[in-house]
C-alpha atoms as a PDB file:
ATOM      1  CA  UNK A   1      -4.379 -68.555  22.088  1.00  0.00           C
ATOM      2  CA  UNK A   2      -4.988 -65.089  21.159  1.00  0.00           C
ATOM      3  CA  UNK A   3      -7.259 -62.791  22.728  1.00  0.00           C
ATOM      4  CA  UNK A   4     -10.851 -62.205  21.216  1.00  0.00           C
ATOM      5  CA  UNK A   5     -11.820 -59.555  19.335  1.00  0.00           C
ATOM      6  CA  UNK A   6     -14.737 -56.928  20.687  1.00  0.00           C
ATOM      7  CA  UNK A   7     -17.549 -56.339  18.713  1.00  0.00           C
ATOM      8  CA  UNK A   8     -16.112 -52.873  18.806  1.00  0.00           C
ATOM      9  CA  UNK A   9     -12.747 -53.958  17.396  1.00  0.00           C
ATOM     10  CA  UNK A  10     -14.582 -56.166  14.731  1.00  0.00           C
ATOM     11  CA  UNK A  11     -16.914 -52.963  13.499  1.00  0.00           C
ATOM     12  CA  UNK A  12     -13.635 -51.286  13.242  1.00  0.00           C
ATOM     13  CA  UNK A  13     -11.886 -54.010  10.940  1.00  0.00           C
ATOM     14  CA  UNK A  14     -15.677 -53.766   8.921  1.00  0.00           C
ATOM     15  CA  UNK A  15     -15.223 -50.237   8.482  1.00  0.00           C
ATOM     16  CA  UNK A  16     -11.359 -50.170   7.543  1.00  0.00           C
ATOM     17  CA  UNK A  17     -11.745 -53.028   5.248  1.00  0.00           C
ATOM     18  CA  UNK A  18     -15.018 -50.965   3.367  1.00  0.00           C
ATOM     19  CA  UNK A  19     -12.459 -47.871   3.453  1.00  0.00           C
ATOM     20  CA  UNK A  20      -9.516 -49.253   1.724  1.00  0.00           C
ATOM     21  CA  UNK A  21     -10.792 -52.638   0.174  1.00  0.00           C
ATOM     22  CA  UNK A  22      -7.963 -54.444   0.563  1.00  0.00           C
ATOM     23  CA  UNK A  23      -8.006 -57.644   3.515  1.00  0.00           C
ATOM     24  CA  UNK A  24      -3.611 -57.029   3.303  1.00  0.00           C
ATOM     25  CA  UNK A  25      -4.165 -53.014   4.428  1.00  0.00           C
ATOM     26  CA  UNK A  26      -6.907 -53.871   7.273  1.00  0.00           C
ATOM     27  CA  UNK A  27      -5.359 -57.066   8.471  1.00  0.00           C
ATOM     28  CA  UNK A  28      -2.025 -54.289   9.090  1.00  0.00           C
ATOM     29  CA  UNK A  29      -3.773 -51.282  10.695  1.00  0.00           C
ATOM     30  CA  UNK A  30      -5.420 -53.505  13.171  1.00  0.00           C
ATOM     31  CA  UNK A  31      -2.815 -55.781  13.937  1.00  0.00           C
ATOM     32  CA  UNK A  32      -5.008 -59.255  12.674  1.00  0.00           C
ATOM     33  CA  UNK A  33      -4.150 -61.602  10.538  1.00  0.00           C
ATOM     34  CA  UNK A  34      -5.612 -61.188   7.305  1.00  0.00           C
ATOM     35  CA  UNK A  35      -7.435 -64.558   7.863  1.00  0.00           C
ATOM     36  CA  UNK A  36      -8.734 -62.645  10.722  1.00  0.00           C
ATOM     37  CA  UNK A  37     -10.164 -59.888   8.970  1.00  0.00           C
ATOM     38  CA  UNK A  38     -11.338 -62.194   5.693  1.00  0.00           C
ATOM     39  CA  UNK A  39     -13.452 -64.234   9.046  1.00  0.00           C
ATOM     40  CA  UNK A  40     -14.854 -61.162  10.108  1.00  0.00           C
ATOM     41  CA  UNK A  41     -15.885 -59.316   6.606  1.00  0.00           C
ATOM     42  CA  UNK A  42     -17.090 -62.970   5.887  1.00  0.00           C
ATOM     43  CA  UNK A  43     -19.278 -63.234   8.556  1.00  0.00           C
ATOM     44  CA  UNK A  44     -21.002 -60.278   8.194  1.00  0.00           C
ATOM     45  CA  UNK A  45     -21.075 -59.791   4.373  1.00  0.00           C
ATOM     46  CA  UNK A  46     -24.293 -57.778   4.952  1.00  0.00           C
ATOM     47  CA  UNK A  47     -23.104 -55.097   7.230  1.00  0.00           C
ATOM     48  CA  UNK A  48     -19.605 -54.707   5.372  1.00  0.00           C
ATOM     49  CA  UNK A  49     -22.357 -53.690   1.726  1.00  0.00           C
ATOM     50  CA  UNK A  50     -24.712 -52.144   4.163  1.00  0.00           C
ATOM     51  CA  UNK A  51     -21.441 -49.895   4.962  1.00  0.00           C
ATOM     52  CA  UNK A  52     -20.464 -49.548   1.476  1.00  0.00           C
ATOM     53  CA  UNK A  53     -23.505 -48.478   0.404  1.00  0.00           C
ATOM     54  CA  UNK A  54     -24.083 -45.680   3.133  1.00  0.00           C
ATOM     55  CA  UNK A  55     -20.229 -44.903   1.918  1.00  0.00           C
ATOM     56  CA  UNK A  56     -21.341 -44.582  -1.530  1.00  0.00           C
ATOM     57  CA  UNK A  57     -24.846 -42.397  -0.429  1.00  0.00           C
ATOM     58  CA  UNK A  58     -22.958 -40.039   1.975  1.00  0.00           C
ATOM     59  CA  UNK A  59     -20.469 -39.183  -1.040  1.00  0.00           C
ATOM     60  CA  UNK A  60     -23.354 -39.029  -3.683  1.00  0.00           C
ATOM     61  CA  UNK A  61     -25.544 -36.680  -1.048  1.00  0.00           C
ATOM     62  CA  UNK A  62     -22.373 -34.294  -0.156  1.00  0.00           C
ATOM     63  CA  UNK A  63     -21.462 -33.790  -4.409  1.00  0.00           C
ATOM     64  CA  UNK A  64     -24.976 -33.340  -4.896  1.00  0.00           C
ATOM     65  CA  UNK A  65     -25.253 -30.629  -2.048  1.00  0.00           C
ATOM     66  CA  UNK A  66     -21.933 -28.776  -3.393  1.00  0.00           C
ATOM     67  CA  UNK A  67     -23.342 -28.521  -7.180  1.00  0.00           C
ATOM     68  CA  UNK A  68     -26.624 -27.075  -5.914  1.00  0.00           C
ATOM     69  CA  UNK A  69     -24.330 -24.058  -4.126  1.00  0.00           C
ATOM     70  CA  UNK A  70     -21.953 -23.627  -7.174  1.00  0.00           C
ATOM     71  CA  UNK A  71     -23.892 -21.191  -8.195  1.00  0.00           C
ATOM     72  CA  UNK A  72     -23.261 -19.053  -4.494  1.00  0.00           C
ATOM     73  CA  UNK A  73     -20.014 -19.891  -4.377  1.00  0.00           C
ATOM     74  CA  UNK A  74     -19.287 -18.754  -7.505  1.00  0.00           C
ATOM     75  CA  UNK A  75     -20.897 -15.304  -6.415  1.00  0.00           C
ATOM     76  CA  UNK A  76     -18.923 -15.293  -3.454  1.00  0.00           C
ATOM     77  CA  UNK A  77     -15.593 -15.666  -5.377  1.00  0.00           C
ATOM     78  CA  UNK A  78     -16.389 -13.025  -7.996  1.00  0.00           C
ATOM     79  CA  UNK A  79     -17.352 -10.589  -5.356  1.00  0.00           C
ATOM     80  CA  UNK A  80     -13.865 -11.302  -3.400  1.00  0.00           C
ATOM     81  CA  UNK A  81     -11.807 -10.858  -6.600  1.00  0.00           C
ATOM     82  CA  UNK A  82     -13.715  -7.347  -7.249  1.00  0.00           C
ATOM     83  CA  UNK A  83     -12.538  -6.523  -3.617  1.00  0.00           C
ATOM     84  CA  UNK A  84      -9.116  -7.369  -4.533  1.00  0.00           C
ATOM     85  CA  UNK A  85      -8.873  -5.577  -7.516  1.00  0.00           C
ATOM     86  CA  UNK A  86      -9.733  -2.368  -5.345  1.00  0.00           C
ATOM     87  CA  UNK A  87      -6.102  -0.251  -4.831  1.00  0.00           C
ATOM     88  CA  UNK A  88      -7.077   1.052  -1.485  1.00  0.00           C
ATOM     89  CA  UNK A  89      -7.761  -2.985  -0.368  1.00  0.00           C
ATOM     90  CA  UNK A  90      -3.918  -3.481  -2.121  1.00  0.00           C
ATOM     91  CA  UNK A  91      -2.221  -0.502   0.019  1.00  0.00           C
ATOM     92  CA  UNK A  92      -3.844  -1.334   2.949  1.00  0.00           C
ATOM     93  CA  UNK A  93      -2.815  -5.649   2.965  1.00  0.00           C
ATOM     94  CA  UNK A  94       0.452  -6.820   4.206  1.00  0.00           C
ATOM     95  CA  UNK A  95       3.257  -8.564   1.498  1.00  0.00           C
ATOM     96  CA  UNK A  96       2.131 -11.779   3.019  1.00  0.00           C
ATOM     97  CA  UNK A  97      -1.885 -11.297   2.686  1.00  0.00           C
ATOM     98  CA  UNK A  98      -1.387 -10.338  -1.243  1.00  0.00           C
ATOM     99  CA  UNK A  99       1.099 -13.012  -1.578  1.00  0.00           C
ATOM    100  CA  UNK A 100      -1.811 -15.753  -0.025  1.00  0.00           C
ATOM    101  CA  UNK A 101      -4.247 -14.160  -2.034  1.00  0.00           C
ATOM    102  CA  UNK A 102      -2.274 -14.378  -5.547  1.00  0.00           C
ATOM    103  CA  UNK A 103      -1.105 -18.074  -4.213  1.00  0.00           C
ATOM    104  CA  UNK A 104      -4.428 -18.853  -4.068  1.00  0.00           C
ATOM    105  CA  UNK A 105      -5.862 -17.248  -7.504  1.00  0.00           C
ATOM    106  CA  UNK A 106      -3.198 -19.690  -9.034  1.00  0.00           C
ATOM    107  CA  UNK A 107      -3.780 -22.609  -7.693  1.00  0.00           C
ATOM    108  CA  UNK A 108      -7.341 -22.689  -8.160  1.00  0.00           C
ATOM    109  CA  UNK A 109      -7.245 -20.535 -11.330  1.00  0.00           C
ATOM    110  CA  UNK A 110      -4.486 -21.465 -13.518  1.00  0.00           C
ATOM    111  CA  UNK A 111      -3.353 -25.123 -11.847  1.00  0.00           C
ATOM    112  CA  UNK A 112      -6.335 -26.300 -13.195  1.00  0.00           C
ATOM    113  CA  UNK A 113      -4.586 -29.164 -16.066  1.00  0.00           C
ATOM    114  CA  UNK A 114      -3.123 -30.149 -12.083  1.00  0.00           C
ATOM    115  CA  UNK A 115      -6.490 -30.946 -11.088  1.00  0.00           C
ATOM    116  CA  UNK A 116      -6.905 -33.275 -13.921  1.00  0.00           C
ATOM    117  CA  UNK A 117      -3.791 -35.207 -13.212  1.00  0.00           C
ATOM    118  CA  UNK A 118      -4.735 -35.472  -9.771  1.00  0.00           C
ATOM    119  CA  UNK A 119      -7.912 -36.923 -10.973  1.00  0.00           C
ATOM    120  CA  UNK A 120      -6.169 -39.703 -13.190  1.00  0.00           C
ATOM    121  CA  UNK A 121      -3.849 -40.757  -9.803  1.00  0.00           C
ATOM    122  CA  UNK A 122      -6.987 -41.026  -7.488  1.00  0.00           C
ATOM    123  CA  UNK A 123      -8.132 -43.419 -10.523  1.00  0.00           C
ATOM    124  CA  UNK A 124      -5.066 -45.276 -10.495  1.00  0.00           C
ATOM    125  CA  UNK A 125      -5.347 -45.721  -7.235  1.00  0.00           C
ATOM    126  CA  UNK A 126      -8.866 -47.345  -7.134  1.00  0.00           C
ATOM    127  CA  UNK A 127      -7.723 -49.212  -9.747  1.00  0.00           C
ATOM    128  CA  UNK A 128      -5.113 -50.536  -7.862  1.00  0.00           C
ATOM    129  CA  UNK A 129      -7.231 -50.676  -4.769  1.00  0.00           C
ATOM    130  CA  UNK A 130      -9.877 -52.849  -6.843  1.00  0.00           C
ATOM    131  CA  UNK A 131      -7.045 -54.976  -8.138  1.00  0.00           C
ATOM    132  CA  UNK A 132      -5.877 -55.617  -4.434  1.00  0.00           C
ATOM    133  CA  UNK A 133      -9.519 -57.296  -3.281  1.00  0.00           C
ATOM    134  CA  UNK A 134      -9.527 -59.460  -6.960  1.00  0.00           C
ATOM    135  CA  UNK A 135      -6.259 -60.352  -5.307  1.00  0.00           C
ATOM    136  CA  UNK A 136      -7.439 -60.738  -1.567  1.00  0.00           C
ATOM    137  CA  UNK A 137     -10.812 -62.510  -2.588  1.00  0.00           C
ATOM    138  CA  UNK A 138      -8.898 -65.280  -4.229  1.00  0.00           C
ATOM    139  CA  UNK A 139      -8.190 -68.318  -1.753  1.00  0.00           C
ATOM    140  CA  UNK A 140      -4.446 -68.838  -0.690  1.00  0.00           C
ATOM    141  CA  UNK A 141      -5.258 -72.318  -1.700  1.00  0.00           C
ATOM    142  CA  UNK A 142      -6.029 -71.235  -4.728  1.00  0.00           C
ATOM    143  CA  UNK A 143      -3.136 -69.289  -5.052  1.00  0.00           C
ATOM    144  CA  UNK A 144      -0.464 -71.921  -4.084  1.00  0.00           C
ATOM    145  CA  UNK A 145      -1.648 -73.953  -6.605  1.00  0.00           C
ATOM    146  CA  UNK A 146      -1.495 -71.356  -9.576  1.00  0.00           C
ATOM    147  CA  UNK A 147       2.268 -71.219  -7.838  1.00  0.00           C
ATOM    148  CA  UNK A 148       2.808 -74.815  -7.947  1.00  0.00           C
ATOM    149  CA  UNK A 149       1.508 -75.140 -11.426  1.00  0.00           C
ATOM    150  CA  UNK A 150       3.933 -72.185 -12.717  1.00  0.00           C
ATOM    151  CA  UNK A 151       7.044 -73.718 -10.984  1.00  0.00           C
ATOM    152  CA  UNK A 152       5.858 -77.708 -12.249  1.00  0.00           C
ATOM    153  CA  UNK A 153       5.231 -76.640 -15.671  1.00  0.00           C
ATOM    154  CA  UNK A 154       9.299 -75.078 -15.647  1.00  0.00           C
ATOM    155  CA  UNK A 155      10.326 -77.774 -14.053  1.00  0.00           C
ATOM    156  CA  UNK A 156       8.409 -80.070 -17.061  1.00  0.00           C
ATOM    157  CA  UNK A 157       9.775 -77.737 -19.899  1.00  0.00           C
ATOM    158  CA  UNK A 158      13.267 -78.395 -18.609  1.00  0.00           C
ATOM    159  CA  UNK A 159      12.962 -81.599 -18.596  1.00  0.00           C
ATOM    160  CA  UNK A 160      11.292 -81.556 -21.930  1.00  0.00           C
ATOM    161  CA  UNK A 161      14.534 -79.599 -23.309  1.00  0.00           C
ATOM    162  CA  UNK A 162      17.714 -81.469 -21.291  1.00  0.00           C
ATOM    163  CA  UNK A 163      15.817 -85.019 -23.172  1.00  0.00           C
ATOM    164  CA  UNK A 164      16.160 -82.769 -26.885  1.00  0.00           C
ATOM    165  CA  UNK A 165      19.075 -82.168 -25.569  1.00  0.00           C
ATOM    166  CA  UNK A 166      20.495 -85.950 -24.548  1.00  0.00           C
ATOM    167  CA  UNK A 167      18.629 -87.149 -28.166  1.00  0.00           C
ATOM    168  CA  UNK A 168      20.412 -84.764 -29.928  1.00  0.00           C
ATOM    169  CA  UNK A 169      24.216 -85.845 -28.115  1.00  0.00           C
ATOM    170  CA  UNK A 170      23.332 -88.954 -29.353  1.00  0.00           C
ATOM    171  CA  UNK A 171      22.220 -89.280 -32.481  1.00  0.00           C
ATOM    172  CA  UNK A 172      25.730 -86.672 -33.102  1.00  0.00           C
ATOM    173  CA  UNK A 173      27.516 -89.930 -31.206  1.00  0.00           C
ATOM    174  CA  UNK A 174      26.461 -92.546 -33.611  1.00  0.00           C
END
């Protein structure tokens, strides 16, 4: 018999599971079955949306806070490329401060289309990541029979085409 889980060790499979959304990917960093970790996000439903939601609200609050200081940061970064533009700031840098600056001026200035396809992979991936609890949420049960039924109904097409087949060998015979 296996050991018991801690209600430490179960919070932990709560919040992995709410992280990633997939039972496969929690069931693997824990080192549970993912029965195991479908039991545990089962039994406590509430605290796994109650986790979620928090998830959601801590994102929500921290993009909120970073629009309202746009504005400041966008001061900030005008008033550090005026000092960069001065020569005396130029002759007085290292090679490898100007090179960090300009390395730094591109990526966030001109890699910008970059930023977009980053964008469309993190979607992908969520995509992919909702896909993976459709997948998870469905009962292996369930599953083996949608796997049964695929490999009967070959098995009856077959069977189907070898009696065309036989019919056709001998009406050719007579």
């Amino acid at each position: 018999m296996a050991a018991r889980l801690t209600d430490k060790q179960k919070k932990e499979i709560i919040a992995d599971y709410v992280e990633c959304g997939s039972y496969n990917a929690t069931a693997k960093k824990n080192g549970v079955s993912v029965n195991t970790v479908k039991k545990i996000v089962n039994e406590n439903a509430n605290i796994a949306q109650k986790c979620k939601q928090k998830r959601e609200q801590n994102t929500a609050e921290i993009l909120d806070y970073m629009e309202s200081r746009k504005e400041k940061a966008k001061d900030v970064l005008d008033a550090y490329m005026e000092a960069l533009k001065k020569p005396e700031k130029i002759e007085a840098a290292k090679l490898s401060e100007i090179a960090t600056a300009m390395g730094i001026v591109i990526d966030k200035f001109i890699n910008n289309p970059m930023k977009h396809q980053l964008d469309k992979q993190k979607l992908e991936i969520e995509l992919l990541k909702l896909e993976s609890q459709v997948k998870d949420s469905q009962p292996e049960e369930e599953a083996e029979d949608n796997f049964m039924d695929a490999l009967n109904g070959t098995a009856a097409e077959v069977w189907e085409e070898s009696e065309v087949e036989e019919d056709g060998d001998e009406i050719s015979k007579d």
